[in-house]
C-alpha atoms as a PDB file:
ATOM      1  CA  UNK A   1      82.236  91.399  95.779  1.00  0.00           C
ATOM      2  CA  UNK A   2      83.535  93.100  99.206  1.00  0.00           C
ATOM      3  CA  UNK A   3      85.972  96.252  98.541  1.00  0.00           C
ATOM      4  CA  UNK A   4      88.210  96.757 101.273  1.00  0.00           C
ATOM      5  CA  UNK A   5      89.474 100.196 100.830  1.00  0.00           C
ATOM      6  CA  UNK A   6      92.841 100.854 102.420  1.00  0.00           C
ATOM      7  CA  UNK A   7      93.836 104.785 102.855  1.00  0.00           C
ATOM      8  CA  UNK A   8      96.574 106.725 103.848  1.00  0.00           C
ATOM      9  CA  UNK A   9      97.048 108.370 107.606  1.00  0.00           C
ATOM     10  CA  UNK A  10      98.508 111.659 104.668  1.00  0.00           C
ATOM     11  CA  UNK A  11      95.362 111.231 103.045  1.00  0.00           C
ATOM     12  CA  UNK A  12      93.021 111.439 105.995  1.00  0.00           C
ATOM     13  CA  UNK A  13      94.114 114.324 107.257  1.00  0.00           C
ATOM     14  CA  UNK A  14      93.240 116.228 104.368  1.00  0.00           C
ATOM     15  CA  UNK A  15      89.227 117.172 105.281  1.00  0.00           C
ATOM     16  CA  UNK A  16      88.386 117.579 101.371  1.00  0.00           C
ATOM     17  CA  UNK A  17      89.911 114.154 100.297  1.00  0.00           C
ATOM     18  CA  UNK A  18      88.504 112.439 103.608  1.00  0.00           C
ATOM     19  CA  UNK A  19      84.872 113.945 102.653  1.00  0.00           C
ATOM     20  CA  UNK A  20      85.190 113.036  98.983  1.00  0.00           C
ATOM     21  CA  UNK A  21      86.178 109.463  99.682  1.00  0.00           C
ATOM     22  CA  UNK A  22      83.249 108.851 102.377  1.00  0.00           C
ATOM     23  CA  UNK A  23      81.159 110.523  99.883  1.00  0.00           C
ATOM     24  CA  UNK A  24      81.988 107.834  97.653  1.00  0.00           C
ATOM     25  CA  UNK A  25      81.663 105.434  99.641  1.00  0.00           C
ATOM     26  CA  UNK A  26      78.301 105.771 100.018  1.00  0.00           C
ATOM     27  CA  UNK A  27      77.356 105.919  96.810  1.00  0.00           C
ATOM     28  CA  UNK A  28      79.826 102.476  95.878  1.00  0.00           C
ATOM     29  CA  UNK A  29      80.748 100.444  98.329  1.00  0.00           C
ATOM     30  CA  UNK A  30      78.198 101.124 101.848  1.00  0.00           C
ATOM     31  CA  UNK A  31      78.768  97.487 102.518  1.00  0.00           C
ATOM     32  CA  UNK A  32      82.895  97.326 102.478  1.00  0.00           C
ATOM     33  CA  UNK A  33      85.371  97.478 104.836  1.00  0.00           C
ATOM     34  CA  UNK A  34      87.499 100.677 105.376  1.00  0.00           C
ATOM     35  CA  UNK A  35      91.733 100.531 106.643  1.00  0.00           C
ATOM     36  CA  UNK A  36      93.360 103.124 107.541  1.00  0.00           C
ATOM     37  CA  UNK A  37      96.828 104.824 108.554  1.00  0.00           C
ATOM     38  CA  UNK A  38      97.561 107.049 110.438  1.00  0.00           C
ATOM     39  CA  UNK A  39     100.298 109.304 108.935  1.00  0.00           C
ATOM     40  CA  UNK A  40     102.176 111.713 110.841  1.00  0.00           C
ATOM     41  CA  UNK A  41      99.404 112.325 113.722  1.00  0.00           C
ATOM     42  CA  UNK A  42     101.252 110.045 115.818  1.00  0.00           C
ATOM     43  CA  UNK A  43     104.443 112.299 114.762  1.00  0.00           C
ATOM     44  CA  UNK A  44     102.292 115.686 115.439  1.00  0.00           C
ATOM     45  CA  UNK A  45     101.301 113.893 119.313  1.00  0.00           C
ATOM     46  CA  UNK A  46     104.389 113.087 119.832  1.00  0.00           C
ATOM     47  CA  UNK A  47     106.170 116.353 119.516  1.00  0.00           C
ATOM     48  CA  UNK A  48     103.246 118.088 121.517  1.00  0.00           C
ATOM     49  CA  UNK A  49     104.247 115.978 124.033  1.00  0.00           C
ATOM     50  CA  UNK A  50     107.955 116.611 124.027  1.00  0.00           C
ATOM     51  CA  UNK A  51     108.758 112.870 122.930  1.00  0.00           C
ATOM     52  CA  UNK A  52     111.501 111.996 120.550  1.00  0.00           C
ATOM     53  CA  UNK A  53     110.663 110.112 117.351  1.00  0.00           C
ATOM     54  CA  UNK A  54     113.085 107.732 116.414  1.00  0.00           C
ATOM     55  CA  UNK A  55     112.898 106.817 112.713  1.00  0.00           C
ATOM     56  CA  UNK A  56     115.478 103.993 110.844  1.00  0.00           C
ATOM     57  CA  UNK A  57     115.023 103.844 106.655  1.00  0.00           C
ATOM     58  CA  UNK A  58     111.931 106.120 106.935  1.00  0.00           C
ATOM     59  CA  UNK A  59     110.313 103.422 109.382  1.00  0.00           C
ATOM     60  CA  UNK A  60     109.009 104.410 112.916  1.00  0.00           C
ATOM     61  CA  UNK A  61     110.478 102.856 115.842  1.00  0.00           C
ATOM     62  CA  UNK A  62     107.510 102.032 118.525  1.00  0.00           C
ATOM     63  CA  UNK A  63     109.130 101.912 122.339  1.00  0.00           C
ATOM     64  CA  UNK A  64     106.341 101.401 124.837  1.00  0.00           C
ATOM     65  CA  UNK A  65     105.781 105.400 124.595  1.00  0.00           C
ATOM     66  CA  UNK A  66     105.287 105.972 121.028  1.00  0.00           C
ATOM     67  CA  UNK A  67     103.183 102.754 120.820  1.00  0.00           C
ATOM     68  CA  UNK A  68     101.074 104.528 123.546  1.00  0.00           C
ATOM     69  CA  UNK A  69     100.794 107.323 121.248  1.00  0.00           C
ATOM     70  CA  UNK A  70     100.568 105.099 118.469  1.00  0.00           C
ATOM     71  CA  UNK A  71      97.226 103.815 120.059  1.00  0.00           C
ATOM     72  CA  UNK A  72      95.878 106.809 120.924  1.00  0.00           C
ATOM     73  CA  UNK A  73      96.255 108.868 117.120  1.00  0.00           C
ATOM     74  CA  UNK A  74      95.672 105.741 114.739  1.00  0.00           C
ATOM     75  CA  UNK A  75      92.918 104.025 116.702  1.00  0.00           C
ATOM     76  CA  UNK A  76      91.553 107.402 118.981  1.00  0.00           C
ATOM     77  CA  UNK A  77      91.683 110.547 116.737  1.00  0.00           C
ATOM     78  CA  UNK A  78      91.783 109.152 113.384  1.00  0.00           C
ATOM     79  CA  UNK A  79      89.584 106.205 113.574  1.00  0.00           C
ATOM     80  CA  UNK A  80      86.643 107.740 115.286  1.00  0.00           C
ATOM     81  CA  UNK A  81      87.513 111.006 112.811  1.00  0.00           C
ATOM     82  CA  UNK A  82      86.406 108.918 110.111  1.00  0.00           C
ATOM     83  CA  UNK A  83      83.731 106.813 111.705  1.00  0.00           C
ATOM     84  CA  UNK A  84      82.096 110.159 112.333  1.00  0.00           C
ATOM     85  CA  UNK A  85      82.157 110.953 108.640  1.00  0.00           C
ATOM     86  CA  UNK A  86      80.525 107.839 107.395  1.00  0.00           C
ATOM     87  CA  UNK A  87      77.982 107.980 110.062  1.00  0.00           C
ATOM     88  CA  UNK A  88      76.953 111.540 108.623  1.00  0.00           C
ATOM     89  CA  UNK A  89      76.809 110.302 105.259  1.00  0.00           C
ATOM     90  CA  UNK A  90      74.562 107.330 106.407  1.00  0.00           C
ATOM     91  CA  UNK A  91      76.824 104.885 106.172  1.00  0.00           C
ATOM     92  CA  UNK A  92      76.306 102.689 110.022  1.00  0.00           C
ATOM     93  CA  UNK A  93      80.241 102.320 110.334  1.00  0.00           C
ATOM     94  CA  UNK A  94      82.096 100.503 113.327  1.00  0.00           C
ATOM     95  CA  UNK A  95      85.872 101.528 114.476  1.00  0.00           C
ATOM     96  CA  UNK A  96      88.093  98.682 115.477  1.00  0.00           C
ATOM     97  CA  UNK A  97      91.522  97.737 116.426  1.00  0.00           C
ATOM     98  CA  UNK A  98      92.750  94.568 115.882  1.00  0.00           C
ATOM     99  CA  UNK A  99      91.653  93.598 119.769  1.00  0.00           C
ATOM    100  CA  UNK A 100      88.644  94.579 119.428  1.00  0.00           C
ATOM    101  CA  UNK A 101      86.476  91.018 118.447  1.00  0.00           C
ATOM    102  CA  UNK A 102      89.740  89.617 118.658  1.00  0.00           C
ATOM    103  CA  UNK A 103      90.195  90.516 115.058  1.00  0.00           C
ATOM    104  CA  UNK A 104      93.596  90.613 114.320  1.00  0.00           C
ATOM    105  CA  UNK A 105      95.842  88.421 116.121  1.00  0.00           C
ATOM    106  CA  UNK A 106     100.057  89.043 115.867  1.00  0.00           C
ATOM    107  CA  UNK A 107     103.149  88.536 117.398  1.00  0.00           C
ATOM    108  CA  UNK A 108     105.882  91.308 117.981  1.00  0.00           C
ATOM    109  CA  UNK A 109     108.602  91.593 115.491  1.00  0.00           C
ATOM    110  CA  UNK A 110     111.743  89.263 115.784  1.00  0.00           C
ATOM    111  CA  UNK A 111     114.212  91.378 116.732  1.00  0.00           C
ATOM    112  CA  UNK A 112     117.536  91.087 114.963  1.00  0.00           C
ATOM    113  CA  UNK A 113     119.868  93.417 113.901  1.00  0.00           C
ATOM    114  CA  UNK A 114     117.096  96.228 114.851  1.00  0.00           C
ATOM    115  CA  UNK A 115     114.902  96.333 117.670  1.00  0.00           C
ATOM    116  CA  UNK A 116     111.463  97.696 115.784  1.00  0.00           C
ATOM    117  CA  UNK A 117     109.826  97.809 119.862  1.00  0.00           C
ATOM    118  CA  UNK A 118     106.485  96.839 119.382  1.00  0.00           C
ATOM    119  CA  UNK A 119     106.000  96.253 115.766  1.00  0.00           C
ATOM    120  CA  UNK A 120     103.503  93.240 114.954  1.00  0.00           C
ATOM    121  CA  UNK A 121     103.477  91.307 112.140  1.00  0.00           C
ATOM    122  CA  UNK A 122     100.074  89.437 111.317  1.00  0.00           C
ATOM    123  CA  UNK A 123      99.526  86.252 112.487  1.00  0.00           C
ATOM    124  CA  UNK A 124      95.592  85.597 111.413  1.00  0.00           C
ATOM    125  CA  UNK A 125      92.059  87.376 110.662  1.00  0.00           C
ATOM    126  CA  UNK A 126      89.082  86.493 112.552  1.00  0.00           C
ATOM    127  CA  UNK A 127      86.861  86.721 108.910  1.00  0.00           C
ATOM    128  CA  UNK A 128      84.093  85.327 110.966  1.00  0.00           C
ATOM    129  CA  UNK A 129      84.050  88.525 113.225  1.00  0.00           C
ATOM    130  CA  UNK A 130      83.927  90.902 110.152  1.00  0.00           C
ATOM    131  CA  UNK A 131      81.183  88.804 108.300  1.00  0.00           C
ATOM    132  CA  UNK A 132      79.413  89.575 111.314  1.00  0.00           C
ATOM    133  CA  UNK A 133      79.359  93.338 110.925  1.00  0.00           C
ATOM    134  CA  UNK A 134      78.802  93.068 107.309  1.00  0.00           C
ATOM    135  CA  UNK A 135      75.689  90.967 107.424  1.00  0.00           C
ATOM    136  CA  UNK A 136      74.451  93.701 110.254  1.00  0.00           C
ATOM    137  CA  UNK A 137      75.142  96.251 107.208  1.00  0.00           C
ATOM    138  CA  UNK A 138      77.853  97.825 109.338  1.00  0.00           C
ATOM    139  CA  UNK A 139      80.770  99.114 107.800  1.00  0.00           C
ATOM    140  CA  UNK A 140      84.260  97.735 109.538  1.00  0.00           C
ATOM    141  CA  UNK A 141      86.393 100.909 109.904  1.00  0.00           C
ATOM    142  CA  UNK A 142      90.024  99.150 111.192  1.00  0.00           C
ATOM    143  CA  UNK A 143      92.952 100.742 112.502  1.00  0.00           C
ATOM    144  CA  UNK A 144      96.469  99.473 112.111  1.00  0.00           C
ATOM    145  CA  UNK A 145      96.430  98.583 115.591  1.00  0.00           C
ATOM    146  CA  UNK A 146      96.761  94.496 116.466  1.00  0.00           C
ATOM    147  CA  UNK A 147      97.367  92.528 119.568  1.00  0.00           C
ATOM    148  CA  UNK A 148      99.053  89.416 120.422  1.00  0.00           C
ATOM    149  CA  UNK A 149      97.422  86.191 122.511  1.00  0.00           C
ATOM    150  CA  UNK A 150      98.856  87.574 125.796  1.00  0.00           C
ATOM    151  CA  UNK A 151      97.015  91.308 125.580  1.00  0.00           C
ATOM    152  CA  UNK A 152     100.286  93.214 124.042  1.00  0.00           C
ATOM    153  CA  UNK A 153      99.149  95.965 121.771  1.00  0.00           C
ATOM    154  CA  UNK A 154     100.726  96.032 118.666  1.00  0.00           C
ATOM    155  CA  UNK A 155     101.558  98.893 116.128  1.00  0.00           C
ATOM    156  CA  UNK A 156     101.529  97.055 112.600  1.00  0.00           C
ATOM    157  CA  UNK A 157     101.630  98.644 108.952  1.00  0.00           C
ATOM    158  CA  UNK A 158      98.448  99.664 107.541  1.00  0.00           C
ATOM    159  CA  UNK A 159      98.944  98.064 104.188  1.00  0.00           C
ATOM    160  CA  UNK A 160      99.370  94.665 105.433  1.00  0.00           C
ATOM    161  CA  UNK A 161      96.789  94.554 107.603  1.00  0.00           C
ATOM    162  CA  UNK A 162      94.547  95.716 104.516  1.00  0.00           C
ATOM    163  CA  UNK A 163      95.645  93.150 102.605  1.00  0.00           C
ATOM    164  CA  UNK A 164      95.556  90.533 105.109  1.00  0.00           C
ATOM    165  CA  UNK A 165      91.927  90.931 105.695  1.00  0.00           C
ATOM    166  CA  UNK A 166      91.138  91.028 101.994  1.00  0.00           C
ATOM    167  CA  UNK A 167      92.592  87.654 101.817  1.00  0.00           C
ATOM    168  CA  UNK A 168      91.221  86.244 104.847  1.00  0.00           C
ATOM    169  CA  UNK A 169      87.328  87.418 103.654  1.00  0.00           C
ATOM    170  CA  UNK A 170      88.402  86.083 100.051  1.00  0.00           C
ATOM    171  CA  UNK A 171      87.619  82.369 101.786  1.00  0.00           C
ATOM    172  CA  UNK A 172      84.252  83.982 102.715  1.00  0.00           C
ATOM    173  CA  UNK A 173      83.275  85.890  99.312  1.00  0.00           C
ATOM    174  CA  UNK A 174      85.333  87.455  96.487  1.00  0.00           C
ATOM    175  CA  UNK A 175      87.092  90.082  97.430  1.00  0.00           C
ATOM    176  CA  UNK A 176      88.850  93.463  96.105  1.00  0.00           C
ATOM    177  CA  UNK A 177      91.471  95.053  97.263  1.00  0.00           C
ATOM    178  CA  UNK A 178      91.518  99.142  96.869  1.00  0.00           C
ATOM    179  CA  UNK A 179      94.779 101.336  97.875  1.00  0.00           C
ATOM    180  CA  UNK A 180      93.885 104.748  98.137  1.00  0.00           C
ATOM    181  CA  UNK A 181      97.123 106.752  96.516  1.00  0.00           C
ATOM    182  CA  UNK A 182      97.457 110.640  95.921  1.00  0.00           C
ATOM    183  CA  UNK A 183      98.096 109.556  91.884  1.00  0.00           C
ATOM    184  CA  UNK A 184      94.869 108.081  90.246  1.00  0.00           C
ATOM    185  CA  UNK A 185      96.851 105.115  89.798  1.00  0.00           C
ATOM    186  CA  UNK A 186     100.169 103.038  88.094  1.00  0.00           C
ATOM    187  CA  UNK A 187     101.408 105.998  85.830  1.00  0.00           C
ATOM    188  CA  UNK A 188     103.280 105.358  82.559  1.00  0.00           C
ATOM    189  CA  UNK A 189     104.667 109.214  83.483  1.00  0.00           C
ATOM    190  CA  UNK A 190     104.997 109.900  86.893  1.00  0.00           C
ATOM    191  CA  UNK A 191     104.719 113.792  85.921  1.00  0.00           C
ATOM    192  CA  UNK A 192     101.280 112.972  83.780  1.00  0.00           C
ATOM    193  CA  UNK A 193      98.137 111.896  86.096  1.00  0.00           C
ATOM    194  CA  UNK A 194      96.413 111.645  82.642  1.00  0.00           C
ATOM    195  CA  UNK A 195      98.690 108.512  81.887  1.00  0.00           C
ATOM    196  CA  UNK A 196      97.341 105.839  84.054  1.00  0.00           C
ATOM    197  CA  UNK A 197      98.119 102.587  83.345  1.00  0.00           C
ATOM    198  CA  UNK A 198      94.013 101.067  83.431  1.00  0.00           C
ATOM    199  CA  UNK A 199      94.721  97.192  83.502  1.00  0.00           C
ATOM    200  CA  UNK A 200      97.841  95.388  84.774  1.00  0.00           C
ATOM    201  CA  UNK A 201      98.637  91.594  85.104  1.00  0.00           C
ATOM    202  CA  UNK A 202     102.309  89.816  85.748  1.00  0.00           C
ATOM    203  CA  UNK A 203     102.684  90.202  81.880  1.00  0.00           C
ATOM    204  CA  UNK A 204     102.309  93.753  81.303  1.00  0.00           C
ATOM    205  CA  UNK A 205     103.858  94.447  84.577  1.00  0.00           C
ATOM    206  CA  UNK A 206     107.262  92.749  83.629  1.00  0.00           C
ATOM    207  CA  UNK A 207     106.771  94.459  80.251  1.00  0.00           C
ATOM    208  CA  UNK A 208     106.346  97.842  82.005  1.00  0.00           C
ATOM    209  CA  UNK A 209     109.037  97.216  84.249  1.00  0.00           C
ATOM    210  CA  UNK A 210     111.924  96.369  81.312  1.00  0.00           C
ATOM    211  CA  UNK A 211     110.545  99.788  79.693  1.00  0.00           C
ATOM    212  CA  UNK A 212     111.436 101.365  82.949  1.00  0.00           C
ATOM    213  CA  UNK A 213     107.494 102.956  83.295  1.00  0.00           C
ATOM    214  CA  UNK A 214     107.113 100.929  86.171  1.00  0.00           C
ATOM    215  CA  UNK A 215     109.913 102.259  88.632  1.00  0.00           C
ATOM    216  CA  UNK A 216     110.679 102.858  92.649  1.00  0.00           C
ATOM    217  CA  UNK A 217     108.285 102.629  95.171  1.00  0.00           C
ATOM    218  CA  UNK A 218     105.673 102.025  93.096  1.00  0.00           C
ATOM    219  CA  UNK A 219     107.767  98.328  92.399  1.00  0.00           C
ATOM    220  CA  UNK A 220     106.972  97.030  96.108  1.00  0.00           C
ATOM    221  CA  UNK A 221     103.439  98.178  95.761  1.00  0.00           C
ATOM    222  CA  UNK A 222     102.640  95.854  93.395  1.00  0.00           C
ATOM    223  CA  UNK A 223     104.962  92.708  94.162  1.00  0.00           C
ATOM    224  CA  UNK A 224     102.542  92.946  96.984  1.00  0.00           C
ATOM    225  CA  UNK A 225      99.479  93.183  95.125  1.00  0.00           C
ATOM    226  CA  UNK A 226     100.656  89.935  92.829  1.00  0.00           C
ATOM    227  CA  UNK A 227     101.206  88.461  96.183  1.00  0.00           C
ATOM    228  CA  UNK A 228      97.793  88.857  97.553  1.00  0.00           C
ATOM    229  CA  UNK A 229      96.197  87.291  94.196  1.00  0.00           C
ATOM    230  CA  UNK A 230      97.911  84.842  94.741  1.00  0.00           C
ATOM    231  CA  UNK A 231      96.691  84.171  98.017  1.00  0.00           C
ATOM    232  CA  UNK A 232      93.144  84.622  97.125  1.00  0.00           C
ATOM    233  CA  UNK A 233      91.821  87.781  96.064  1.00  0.00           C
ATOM    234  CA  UNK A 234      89.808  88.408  93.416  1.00  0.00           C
ATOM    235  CA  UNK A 235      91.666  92.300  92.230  1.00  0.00           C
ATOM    236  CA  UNK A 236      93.595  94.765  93.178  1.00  0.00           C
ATOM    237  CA  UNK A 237      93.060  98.213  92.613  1.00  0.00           C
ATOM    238  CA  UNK A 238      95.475 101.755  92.926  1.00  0.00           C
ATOM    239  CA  UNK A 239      93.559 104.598  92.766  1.00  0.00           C
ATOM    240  CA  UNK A 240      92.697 107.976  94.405  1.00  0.00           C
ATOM    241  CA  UNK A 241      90.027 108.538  96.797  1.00  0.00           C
ATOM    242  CA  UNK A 242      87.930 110.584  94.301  1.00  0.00           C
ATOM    243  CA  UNK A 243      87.845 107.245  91.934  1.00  0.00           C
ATOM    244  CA  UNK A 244      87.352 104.390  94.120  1.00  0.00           C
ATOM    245  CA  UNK A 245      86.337 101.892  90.507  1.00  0.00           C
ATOM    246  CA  UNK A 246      88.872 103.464  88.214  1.00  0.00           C
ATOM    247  CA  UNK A 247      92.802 103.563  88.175  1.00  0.00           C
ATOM    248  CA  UNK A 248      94.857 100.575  87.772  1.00  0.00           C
ATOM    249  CA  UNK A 249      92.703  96.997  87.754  1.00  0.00           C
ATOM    250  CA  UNK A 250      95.664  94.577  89.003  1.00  0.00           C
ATOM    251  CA  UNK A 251      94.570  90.830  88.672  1.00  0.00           C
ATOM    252  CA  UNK A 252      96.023  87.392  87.958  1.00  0.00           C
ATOM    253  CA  UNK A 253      95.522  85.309  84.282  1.00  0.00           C
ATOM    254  CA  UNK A 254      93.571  82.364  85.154  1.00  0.00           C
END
């Protein structure tokens, strides 16, 4: 079983959290593959360099500036932040972008009523790439930075390219999917990080949802997760960074 661990650009940027997950790593999952965001760095870089954000329902416009900045905190700063970590904790750990390998191939965003700029959506995974890292015992460490056929850099959301290389490696070798959250997973009281909900499947979840335990963002989240069992992976997994094979087991009935 291959763990691809998806965290938070929020998360990352907080040294103890960073240092506990890595540490965990180590100890659970050398051989996985790590996703990350990238959080408000790109924000931060940004307003350093006097540039205007431009924001629509909480989601980040990318012109050809802030993808340049884009590039430069998710797959500079952060991605070589963490790749530094793992490699002092042993772990032989390799940051890539989507280009690099040719690993994640998309195409930029339709634009309809809203111009995103250069927003990618996910076209394919070269699996074969990452298999050959993980057979090399090197640990994938892959920012949410893609590219199209025609050399466009892309800036495209961290959770879906997470879950789109679970499933592609899922046709390789089971596979589990692990969000890193700041809750220790689904809570049946959002105010009680003691309550976590251990084991979900559609059942409970619609069961959850009538009781109204299951509520607001937290309802995306795991349409998505259903979504990528159904497309091949083996679980799915909300937890903190501190307990990478606890929180919420998400899977589908057989």
């Amino acid at each position: 079983m291959i763990k691809i661990v998806k965290i938070g650009g929020r998360l990352i940027e907080e040294e103890t959290v960073l240092n506990s997950l890595c540490d965990k790593l180590a100890v659970c999952c050398p051989s996985g593959v790590l996703v990350h965001g990238g959080g408000s760095m790109a924000g931060r870089l940004a307003s350093r360099l006097g540039m205007e954000v431009r924001m629509i329902d909480g989601r980040r416009v990318t012109d050809r500036q802030t993808l340049e900045v884009a590039v430069m905190a998710y797959a500079g700063w952060a991605n070589k932040k963490i790749v530094a970590i793992l490699q002092s904790r042993g772990i032989n750990a390799c940051g890539l972008s989507g280009c690099d390998l040719g690993v994640i191939l998309a195409h930029k965003r339709f634009s309809g009523e809203i111009d995103w700029g250069y927003v990618g959506d996910i076209d394919a995974v070269k699996s074969e790439s990452l298999r050959m890292l993980l057979d090399a015992h090197v640990m994938p460490v892959i920012s949410p930075i893609t590219f199209d056929c025609r050399g466009q850099l892309l800036n495209t959301n961290a959770d879906s390219v997470a879950a789109a290389v679970a499933i592609a490696l899922s046709r390789i070798c089971d596979t589990e999917l692990v969000f890193c959250l700041d809750k220790p997973g689904v809570l049946a009281d959002v105010s009680d990080d003691s309550s976590v909900i251990p084991v979900l499947n559609e059942e409970t979840y619609r069961e959850y949802l009538e009781k109204g335990w299951i509520h607001s963002g937290m309802i995306p989240k795991l349409e998505n997760a259903f979504k990528t069992l159904k497309a091949g992976v083996k679980a799915v997994r909300l937890t903190d960074p501190q307990h990478l094979e606890q929180g919420t087991l998400i899977y589908q009935e057989k």
